[in-house]
Protein backbone atom coordinates (compact mmCIF):
# COMPACT_ATOMS: atom_id res chain seq x y z
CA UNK A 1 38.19 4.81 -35.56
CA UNK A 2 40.13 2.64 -37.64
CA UNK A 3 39.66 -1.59 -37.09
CA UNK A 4 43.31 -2.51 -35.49
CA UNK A 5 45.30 -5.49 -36.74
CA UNK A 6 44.61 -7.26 -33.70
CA UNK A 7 40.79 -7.13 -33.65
CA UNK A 8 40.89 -9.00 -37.05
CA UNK A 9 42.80 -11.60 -36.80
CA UNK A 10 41.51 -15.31 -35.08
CA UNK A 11 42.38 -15.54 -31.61
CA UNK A 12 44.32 -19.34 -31.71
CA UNK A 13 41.80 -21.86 -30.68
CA UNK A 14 42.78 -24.33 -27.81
CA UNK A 15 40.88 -27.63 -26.86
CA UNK A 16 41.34 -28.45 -23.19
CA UNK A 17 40.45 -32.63 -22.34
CA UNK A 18 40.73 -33.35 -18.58
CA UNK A 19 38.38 -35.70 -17.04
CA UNK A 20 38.70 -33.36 -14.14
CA UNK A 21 36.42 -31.08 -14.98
CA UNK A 22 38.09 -28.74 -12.85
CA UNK A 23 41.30 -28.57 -14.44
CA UNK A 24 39.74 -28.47 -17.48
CA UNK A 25 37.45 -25.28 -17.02
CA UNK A 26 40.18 -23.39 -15.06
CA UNK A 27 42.89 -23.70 -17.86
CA UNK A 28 40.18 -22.69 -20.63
CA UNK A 29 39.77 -19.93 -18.10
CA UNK A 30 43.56 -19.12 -18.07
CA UNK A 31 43.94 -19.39 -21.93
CA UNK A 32 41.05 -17.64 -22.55
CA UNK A 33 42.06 -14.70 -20.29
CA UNK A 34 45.33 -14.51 -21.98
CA UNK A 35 44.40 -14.09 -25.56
CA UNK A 36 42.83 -17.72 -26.81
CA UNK A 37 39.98 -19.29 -27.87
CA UNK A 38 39.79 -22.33 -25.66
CA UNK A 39 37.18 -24.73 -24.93
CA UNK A 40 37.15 -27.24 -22.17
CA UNK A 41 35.93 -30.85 -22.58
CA UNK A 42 36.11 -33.86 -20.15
CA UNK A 43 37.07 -36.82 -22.25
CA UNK A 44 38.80 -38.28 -24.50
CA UNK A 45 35.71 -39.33 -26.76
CA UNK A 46 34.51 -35.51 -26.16
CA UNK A 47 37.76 -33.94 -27.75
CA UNK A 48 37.35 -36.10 -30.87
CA UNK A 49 33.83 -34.97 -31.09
CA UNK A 50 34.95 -31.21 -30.77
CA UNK A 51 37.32 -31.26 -33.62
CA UNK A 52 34.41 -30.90 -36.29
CA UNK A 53 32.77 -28.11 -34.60
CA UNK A 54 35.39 -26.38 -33.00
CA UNK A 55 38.49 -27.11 -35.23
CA UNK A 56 41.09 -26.16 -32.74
CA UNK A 57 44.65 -25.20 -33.46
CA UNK A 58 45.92 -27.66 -30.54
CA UNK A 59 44.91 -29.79 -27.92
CA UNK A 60 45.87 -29.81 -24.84
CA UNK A 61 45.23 -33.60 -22.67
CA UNK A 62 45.73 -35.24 -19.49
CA UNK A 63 47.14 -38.19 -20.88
CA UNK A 64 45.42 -40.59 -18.67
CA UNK A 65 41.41 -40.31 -18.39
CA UNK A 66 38.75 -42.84 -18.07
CA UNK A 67 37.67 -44.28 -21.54
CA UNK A 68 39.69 -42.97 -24.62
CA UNK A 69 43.38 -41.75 -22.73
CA UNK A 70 45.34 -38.76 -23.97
CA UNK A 71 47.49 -40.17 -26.09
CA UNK A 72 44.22 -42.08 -27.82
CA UNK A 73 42.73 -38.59 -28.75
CA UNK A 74 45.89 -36.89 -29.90
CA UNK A 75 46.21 -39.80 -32.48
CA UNK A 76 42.82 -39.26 -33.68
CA UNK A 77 43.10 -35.53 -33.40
CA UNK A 78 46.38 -35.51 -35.54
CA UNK A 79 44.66 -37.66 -38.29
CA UNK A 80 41.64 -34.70 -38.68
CA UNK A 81 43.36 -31.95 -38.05
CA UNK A 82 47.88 -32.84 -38.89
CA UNK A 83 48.22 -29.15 -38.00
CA UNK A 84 46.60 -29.45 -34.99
CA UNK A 85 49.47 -28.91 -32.21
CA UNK A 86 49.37 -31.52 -28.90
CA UNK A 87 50.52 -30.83 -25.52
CA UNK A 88 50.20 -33.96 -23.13
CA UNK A 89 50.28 -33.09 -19.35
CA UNK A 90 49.86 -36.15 -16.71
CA UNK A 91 50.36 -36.51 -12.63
CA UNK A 92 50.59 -40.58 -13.49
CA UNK A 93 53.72 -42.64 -13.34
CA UNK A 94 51.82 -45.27 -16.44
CA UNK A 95 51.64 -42.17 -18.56
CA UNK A 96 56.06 -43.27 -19.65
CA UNK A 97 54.27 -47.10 -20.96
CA UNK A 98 51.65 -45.23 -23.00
CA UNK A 99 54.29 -43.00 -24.27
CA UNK A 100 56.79 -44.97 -25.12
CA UNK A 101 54.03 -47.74 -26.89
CA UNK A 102 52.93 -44.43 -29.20
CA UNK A 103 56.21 -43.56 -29.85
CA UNK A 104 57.22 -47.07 -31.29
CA UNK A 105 54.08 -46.54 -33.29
CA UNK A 106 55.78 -43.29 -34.88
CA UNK A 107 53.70 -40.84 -32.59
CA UNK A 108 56.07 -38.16 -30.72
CA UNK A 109 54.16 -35.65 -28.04
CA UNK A 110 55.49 -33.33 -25.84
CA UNK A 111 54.12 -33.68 -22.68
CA UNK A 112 54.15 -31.32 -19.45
CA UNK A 113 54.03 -32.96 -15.56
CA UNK A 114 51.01 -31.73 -13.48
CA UNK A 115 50.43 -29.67 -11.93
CA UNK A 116 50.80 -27.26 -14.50
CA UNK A 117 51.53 -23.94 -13.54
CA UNK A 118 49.85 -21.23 -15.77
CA UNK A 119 53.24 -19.14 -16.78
CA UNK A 120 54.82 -22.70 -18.12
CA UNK A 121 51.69 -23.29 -20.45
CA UNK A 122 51.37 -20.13 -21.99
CA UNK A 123 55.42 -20.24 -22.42
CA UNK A 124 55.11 -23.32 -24.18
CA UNK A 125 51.93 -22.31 -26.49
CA UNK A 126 53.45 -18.99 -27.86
CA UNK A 127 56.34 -20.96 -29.16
């Protein structure tokens, strides 16, 4: 039985950082269920210790977390890994201040508003 095209090429590898654990296993779940390689980790710190082993193809943050934020991590993600895409997602109104402070620095993120439902995400990764 011939290999298909499909079983050979790299599923696209996603890096989930939520300090709610929760949120952070179930949209691995999700992304791994439809097609990804995703790995869930519950910091900011954590993500930036993930990108050598893991070497994802984007991150996807809650912008604010305890420690390192979102914004923090995709900074440090996009000097490792500048083809590494970032998706932001936050429930907090002081996630516009951090924003707007990385985008006078010359960082631009997209950013999603929790809760995230499942059908936006995926939408917005197969772009």
């Amino acid at each position: 039985m011939p290999e298909s095209a499909s079983v050979n090429k790299p599923k696209p590898r996603v890096l989930v950082a939520d300090d709610e654990q929760v949120i952070a296993n179930t949209l691995a779940i999700i992304l791994n269920q439809a097609g990804f390689e995703a790995r869930a980790v519950y910091s900011g710190e954590k993500a930036i210790e993930a990108l050598e082993s893991f070497s994802p193809d984007m991150l996807i943050s809650d912008v604010i977390m305890t420690g390192m934020t979102g914004i923090e991590a995709a900074i440090a993600t996009r000097k490792k890994l500048p083809n590494c895409k970032i998706l932001l997602f936050s429930g907090q109104a002081a996630t516009a201040d951090l924003l707007e402070k990385a985008r006078t620095e010359g960082h631009e993120f997209e950013i999603l508003a929790k809760p995230v439902h499942p059908t936006d995400l995926l939408a917005k990764l197969r772009r």
